[in-house]
N, C-alpha and C. Protein backbone atom coordinates (compact mmCIF):
# COMPACT_ATOMS: atom_id res chain seq x y z
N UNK A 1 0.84 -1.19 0.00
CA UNK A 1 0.00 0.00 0.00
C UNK A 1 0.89 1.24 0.00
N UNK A 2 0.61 2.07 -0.89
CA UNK A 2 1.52 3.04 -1.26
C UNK A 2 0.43 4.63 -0.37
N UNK A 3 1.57 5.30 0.68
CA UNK A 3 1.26 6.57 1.41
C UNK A 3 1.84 7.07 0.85
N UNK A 4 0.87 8.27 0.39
CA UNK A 4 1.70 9.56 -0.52
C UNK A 4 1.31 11.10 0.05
N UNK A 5 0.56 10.88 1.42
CA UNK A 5 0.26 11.64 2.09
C UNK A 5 0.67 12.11 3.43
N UNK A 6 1.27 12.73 4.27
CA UNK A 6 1.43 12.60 5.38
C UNK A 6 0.85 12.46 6.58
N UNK A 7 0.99 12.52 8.17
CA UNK A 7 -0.56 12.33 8.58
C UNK A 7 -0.85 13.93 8.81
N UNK A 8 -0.14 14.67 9.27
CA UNK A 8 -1.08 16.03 8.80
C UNK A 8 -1.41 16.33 7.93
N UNK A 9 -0.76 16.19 6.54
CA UNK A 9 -1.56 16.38 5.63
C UNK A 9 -3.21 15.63 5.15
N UNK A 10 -3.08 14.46 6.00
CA UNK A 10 -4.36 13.44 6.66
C UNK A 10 -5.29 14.26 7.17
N UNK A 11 -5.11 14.89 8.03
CA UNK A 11 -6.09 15.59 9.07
C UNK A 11 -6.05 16.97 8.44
N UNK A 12 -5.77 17.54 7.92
CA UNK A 12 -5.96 18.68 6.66
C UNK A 12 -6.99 18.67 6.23
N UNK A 13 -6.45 17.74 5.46
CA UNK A 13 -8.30 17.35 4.35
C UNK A 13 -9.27 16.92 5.08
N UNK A 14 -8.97 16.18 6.06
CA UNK A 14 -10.39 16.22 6.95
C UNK A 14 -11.18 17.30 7.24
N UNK A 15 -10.41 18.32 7.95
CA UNK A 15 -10.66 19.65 7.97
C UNK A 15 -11.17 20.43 7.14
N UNK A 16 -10.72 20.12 6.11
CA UNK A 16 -11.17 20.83 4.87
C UNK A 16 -12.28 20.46 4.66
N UNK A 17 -12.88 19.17 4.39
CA UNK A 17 -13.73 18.20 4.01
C UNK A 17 -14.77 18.62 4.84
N UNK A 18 -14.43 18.75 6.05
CA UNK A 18 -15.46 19.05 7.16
C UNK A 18 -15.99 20.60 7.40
N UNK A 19 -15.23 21.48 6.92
CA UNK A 19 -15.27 22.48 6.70
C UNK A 19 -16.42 23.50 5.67
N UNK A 20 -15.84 22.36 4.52
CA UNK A 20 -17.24 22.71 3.33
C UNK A 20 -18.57 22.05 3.59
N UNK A 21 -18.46 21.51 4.62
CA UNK A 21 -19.62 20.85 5.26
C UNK A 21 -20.38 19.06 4.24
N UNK A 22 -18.92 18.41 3.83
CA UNK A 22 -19.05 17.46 3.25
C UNK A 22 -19.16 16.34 4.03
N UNK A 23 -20.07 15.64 3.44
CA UNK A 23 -19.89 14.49 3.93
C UNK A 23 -18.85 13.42 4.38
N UNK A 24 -18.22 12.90 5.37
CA UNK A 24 -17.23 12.46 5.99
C UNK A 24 -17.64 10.53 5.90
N UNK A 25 -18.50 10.42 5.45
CA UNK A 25 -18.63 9.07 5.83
C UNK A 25 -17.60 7.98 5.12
N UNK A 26 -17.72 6.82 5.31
CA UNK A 26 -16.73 5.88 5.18
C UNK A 26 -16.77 5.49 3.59
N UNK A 27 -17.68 5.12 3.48
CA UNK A 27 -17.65 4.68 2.09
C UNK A 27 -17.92 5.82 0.69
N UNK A 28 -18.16 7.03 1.21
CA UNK A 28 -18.06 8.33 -0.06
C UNK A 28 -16.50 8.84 0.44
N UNK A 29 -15.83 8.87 1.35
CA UNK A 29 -14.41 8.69 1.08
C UNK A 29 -14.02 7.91 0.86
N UNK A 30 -13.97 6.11 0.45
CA UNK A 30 -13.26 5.38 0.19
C UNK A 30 -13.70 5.43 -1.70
N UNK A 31 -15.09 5.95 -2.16
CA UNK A 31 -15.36 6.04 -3.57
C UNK A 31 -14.60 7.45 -3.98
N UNK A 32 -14.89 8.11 -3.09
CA UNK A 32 -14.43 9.45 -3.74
C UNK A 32 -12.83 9.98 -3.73
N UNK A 33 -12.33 9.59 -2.52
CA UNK A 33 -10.82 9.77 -2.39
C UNK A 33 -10.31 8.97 -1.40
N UNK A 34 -9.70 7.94 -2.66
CA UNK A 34 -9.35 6.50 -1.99
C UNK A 34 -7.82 6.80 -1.53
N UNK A 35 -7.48 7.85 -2.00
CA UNK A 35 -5.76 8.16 -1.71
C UNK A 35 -5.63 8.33 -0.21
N UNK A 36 -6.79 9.60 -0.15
CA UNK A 36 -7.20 10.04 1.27
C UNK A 36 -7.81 8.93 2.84
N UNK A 37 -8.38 7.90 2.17
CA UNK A 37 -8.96 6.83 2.98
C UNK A 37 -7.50 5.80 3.16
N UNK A 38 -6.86 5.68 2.51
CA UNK A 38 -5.55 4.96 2.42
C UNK A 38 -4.40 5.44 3.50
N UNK A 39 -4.08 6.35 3.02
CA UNK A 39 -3.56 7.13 3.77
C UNK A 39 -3.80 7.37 5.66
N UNK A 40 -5.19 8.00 5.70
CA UNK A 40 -5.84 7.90 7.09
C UNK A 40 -5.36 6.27 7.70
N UNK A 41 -5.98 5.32 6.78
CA UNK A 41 -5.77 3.93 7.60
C UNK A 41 -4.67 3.93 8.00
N UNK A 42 -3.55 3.99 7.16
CA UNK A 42 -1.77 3.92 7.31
C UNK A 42 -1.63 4.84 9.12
N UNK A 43 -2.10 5.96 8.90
CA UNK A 43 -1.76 6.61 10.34
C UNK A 43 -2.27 6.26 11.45
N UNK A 44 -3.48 6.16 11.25
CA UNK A 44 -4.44 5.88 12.51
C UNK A 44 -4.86 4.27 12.12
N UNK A 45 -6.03 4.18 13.34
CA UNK A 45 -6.47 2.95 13.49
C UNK A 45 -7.63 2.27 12.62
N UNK A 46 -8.51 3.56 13.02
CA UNK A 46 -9.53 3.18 11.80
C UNK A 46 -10.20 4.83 11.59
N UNK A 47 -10.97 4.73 10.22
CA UNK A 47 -11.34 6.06 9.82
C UNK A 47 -12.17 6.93 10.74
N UNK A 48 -12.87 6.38 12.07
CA UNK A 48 -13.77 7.24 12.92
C UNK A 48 -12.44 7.60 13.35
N UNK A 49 -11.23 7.17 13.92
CA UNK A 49 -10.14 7.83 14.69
C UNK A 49 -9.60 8.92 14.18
N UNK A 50 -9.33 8.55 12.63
CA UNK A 50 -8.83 9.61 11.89
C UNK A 50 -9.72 11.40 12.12
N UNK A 51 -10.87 10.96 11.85
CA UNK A 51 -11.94 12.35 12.23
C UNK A 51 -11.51 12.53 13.61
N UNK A 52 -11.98 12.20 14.75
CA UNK A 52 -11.77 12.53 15.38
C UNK A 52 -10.29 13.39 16.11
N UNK A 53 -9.50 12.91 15.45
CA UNK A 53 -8.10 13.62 15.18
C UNK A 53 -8.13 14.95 14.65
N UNK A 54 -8.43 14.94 13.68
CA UNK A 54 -8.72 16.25 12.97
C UNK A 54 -9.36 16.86 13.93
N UNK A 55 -10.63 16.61 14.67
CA UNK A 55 -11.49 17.52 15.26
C UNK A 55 -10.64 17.76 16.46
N UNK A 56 -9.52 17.12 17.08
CA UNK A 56 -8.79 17.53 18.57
C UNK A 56 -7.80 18.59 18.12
N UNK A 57 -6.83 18.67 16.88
CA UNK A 57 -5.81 19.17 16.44
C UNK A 57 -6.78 20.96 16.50
């Protein structure tokens, strides 16, 4: 599995994502930006952790 993201740059786009008031769920990020769902897994544990990260930072 190839990370081409870092993990802040992980919790960025969450931010961002969450920001424009997009939908965060599991499977419209794993269709929509699988780089981004890839990535998150690599850092964290699982994708609710990843959000929640973003939302503490």
């Amino acid at each position: 599995m190839e990370v081409k993201m870092s993990s802040k740059e992980v919790l960025q786009q969450i931010k961002e994502l969450r920001a424009r008031g997009e939908s965060l769920s599991k499977k419209r990020i794993k269709k929509e930006n699988p780089q981004l769902m890839r990535s998150a897994l690599h850092y964290f544990p699982d994708w609710d952790h990843a959000i929640e990260e973003s939302i503490a930072e």
